[in-house]
PDB file of N, CA and C in Angstrom:
ATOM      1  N   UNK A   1     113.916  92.985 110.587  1.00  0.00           N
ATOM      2  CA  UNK A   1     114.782  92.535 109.526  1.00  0.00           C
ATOM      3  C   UNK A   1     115.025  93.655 108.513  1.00  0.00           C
ATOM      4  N   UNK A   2     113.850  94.277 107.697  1.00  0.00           N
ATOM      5  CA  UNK A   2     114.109  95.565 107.019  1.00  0.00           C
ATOM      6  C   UNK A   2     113.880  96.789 107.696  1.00  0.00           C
ATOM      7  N   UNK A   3     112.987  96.883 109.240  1.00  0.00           N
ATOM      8  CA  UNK A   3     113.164  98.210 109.542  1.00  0.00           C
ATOM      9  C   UNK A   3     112.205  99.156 108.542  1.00  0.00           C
ATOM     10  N   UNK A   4     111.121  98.950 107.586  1.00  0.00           N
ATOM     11  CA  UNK A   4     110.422  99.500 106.771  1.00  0.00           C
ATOM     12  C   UNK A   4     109.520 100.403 107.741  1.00  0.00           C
ATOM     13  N   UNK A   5     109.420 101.661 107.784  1.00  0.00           N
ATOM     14  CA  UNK A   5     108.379 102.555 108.353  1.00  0.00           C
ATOM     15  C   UNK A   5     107.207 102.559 107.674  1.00  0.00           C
ATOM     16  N   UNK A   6     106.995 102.585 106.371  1.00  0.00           N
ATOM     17  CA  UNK A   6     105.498 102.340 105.649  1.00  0.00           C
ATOM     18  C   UNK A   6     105.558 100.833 105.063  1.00  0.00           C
ATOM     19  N   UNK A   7     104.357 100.750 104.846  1.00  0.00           N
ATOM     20  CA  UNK A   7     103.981  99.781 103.910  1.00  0.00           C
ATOM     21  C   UNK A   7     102.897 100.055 102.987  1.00  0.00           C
ATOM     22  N   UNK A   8     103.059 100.350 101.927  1.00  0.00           N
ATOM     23  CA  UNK A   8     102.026 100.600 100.769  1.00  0.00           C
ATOM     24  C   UNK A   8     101.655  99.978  99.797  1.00  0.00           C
ATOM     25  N   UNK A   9      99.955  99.278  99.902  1.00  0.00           N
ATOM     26  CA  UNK A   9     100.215  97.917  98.589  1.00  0.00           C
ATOM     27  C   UNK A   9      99.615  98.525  97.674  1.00  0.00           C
ATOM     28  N   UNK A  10     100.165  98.097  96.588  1.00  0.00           N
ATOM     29  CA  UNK A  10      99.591  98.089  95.137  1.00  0.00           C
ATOM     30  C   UNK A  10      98.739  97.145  94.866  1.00  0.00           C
ATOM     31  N   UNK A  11      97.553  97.056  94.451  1.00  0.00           N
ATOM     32  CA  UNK A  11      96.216  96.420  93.839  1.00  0.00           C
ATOM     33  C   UNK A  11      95.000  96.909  93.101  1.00  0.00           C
ATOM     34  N   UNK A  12      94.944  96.092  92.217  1.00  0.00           N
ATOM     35  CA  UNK A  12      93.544  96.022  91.564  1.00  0.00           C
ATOM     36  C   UNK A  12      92.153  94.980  91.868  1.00  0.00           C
ATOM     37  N   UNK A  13      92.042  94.406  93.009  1.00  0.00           N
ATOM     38  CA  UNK A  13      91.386  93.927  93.525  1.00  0.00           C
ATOM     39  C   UNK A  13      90.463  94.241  94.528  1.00  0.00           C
ATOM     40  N   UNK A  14      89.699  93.684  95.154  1.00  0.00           N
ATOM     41  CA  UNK A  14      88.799  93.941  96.231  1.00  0.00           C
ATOM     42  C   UNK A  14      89.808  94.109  97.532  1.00  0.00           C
ATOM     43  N   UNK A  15      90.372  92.345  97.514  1.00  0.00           N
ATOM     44  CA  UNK A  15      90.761  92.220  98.856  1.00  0.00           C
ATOM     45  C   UNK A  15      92.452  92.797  98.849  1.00  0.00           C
ATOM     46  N   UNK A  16      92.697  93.494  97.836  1.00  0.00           N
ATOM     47  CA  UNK A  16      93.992  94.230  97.698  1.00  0.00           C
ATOM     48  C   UNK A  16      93.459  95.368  98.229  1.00  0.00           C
ATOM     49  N   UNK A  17      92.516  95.846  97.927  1.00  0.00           N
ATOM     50  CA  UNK A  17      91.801  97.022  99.217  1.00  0.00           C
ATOM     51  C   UNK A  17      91.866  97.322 100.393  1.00  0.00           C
ATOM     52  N   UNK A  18      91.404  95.988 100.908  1.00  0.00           N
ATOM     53  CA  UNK A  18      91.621  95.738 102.035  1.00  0.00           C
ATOM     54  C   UNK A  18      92.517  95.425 103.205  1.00  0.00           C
ATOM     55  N   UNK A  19      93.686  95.052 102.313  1.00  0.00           N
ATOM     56  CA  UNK A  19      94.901  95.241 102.498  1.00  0.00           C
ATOM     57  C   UNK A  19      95.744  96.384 103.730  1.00  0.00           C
ATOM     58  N   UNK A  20      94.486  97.361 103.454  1.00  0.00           N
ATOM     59  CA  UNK A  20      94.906  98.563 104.179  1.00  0.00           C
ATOM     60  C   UNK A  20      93.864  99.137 105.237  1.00  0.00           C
ATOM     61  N   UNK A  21      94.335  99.115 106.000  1.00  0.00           N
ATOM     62  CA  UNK A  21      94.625  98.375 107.027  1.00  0.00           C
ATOM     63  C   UNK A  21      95.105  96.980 107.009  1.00  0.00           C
ATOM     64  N   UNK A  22      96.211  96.776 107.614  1.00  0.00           N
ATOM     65  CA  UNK A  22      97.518  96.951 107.948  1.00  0.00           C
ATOM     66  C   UNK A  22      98.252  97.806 107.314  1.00  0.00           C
ATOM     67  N   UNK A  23      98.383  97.668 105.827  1.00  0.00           N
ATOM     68  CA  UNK A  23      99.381  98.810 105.292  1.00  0.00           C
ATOM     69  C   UNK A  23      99.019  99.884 105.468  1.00  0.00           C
ATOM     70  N   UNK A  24     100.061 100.920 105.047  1.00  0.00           N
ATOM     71  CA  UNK A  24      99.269 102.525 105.730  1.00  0.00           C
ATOM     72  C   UNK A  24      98.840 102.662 104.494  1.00  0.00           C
ATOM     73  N   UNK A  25      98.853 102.842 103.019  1.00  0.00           N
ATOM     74  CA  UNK A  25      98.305 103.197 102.327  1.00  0.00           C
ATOM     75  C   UNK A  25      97.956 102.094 101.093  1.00  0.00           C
ATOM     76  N   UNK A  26      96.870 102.789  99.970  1.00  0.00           N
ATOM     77  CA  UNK A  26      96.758 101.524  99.171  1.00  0.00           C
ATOM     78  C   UNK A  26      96.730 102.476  97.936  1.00  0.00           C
ATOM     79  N   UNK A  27      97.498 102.082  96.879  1.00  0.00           N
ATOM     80  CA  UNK A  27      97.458 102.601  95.301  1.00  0.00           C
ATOM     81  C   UNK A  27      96.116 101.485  94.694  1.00  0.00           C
ATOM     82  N   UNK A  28      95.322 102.241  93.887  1.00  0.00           N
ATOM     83  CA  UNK A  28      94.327 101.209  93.056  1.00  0.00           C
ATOM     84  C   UNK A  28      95.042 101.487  92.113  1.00  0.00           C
ATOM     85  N   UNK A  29      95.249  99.910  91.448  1.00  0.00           N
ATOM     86  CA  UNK A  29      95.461 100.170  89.759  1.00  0.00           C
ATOM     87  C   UNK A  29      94.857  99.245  88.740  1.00  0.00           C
ATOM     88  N   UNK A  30      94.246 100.081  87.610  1.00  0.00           N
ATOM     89  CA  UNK A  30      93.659  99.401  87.053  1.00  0.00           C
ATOM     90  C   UNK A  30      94.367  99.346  85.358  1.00  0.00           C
ATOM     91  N   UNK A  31      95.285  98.737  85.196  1.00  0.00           N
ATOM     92  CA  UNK A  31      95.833  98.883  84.209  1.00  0.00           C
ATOM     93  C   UNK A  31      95.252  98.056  82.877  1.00  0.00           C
ATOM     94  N   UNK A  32      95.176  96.729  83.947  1.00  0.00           N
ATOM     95  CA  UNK A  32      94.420  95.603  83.167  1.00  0.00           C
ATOM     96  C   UNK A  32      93.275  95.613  82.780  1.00  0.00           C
ATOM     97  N   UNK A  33      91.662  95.884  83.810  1.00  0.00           N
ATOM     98  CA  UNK A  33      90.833  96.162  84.478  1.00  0.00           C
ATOM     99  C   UNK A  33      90.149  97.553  85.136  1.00  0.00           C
ATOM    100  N   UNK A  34      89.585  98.024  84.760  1.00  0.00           N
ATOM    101  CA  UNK A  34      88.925  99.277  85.485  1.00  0.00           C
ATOM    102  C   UNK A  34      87.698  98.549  87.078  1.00  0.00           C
ATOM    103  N   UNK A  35      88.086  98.488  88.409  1.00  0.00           N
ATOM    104  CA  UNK A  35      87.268  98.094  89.125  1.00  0.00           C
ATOM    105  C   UNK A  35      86.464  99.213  89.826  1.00  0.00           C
ATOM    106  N   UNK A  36      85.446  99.448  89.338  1.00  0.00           N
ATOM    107  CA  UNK A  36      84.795 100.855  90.002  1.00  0.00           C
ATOM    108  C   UNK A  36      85.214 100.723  91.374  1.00  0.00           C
ATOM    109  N   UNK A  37      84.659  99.658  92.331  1.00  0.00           N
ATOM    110  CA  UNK A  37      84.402  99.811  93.557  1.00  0.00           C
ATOM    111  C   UNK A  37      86.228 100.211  94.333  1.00  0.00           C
ATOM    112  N   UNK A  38      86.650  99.564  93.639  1.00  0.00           N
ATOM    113  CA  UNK A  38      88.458  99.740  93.338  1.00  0.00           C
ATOM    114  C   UNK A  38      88.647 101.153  93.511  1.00  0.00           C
ATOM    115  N   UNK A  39      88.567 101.627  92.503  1.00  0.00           N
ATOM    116  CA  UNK A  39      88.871 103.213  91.850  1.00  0.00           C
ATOM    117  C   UNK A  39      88.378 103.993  93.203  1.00  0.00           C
ATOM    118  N   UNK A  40      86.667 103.794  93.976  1.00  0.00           N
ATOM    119  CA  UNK A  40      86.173 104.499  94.386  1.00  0.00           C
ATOM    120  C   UNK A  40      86.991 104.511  95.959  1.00  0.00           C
ATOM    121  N   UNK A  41      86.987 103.253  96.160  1.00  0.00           N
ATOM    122  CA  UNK A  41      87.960 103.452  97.688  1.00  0.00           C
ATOM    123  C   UNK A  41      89.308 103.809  97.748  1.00  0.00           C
ATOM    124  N   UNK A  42      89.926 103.768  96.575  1.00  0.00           N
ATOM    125  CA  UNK A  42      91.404 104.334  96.134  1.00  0.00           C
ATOM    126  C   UNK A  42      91.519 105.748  96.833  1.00  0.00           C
ATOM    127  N   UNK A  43      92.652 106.546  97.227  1.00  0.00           N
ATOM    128  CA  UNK A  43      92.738 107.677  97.281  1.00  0.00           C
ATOM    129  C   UNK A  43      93.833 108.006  96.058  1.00  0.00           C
ATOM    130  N   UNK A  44      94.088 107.051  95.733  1.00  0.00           N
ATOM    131  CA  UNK A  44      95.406 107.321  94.619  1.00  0.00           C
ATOM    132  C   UNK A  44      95.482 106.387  93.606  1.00  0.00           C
ATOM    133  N   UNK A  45      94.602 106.155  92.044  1.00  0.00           N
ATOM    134  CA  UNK A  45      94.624 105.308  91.385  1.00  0.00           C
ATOM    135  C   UNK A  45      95.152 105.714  90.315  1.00  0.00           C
ATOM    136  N   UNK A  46      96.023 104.909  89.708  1.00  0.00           N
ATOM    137  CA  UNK A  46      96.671 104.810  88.494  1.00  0.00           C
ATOM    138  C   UNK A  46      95.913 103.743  86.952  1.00  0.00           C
ATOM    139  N   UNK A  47      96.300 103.990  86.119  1.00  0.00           N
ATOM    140  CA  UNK A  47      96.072 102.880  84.806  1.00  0.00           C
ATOM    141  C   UNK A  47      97.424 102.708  84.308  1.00  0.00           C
ATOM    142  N   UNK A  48      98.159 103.337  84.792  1.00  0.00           N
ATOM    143  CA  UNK A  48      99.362 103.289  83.668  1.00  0.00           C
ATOM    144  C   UNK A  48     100.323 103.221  84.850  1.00  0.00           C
ATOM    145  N   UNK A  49     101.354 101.994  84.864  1.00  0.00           N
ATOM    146  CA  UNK A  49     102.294 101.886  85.895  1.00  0.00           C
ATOM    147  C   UNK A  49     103.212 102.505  85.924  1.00  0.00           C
ATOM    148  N   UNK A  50     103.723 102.734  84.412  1.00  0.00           N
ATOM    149  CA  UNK A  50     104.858 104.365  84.539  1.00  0.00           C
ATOM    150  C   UNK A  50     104.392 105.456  85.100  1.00  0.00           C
ATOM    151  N   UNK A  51     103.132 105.707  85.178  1.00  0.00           N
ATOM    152  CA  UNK A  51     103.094 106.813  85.822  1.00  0.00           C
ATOM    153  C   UNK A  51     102.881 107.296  86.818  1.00  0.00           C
ATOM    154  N   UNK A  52     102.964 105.804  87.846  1.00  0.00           N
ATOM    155  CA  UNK A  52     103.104 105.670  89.426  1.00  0.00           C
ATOM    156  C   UNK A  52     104.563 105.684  89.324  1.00  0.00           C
ATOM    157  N   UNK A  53     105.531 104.818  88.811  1.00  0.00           N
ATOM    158  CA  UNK A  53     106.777 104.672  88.689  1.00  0.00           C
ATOM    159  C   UNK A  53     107.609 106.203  88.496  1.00  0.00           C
ATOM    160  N   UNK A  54     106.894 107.002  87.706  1.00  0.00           N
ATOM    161  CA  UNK A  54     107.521 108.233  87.483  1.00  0.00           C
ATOM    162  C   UNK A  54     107.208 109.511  88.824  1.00  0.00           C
ATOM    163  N   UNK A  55     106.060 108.961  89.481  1.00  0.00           N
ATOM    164  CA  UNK A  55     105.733 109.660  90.529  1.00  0.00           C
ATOM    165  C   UNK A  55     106.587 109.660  91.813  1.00  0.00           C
ATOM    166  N   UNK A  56     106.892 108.211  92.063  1.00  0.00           N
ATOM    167  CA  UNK A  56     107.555 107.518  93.289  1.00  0.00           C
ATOM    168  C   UNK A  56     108.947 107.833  92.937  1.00  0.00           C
ATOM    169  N   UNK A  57     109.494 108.000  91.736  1.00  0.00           N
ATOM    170  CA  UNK A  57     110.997 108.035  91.284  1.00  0.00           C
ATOM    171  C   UNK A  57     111.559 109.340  91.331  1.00  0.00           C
ATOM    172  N   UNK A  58     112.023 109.587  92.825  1.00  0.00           N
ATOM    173  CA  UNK A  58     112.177 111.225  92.847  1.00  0.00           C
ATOM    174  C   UNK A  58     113.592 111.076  93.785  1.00  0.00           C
ATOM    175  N   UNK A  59     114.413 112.041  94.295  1.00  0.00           N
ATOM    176  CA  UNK A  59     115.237 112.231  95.506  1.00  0.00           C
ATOM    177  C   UNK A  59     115.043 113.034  96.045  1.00  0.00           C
ATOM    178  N   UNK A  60     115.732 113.489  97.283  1.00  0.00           N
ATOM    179  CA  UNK A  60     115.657 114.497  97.880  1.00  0.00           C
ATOM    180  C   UNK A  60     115.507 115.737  97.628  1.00  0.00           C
ATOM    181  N   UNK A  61     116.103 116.248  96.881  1.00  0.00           N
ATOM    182  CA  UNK A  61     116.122 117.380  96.043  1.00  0.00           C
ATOM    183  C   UNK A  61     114.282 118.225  95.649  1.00  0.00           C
ATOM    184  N   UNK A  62     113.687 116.571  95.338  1.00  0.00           N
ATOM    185  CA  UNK A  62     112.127 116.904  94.762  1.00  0.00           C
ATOM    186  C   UNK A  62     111.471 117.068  95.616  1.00  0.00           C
ATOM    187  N   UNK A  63     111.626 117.164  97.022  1.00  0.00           N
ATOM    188  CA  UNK A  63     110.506 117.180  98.438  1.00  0.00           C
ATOM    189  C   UNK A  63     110.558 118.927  99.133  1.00  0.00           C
ATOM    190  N   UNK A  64     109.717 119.363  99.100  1.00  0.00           N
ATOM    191  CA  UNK A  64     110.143 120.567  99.686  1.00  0.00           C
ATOM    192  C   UNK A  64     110.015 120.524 100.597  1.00  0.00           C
ATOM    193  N   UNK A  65     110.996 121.390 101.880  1.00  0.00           N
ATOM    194  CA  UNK A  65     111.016 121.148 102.948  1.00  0.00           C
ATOM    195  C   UNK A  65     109.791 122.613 103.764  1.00  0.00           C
ATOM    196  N   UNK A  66     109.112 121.689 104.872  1.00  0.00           N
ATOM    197  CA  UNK A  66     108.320 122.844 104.935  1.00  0.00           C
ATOM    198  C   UNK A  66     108.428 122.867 106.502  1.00  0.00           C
TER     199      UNK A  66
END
């Protein structure tokens, strides 16, 4: 139906962790909440959602081609 090649969840939870697997990747965020065990299995955690938003908000132009 969408044809999506990734799937990447956003969570601050345990079982939002876990999540991944199936999804290919998992953002921890603790904006609300700091969850150590969260943070620690994260490869990519945020507190501040603009500044995932400002990360992800790019075009082509911003990727270098290698």
């Amino acid at each position: 139906m969408y044809n999506y090649k990734t799937v990447v969840m956003v969570g601050d939870g345990a079982t939002d962790v876990e999540a991944s697997p199936p999804a290919d990747a998992f953002i921890g965020f603790g904006g609300n909440v700091i969850r150590e065990g969260v943070k620690a299995r994260a490869k990519w955690y945020v507190t501040d959602f603009d500044v995932l938003r400002k990360d992800l908000d790019h075009d082509e132009s911003d990727i270098d081609d290698e």
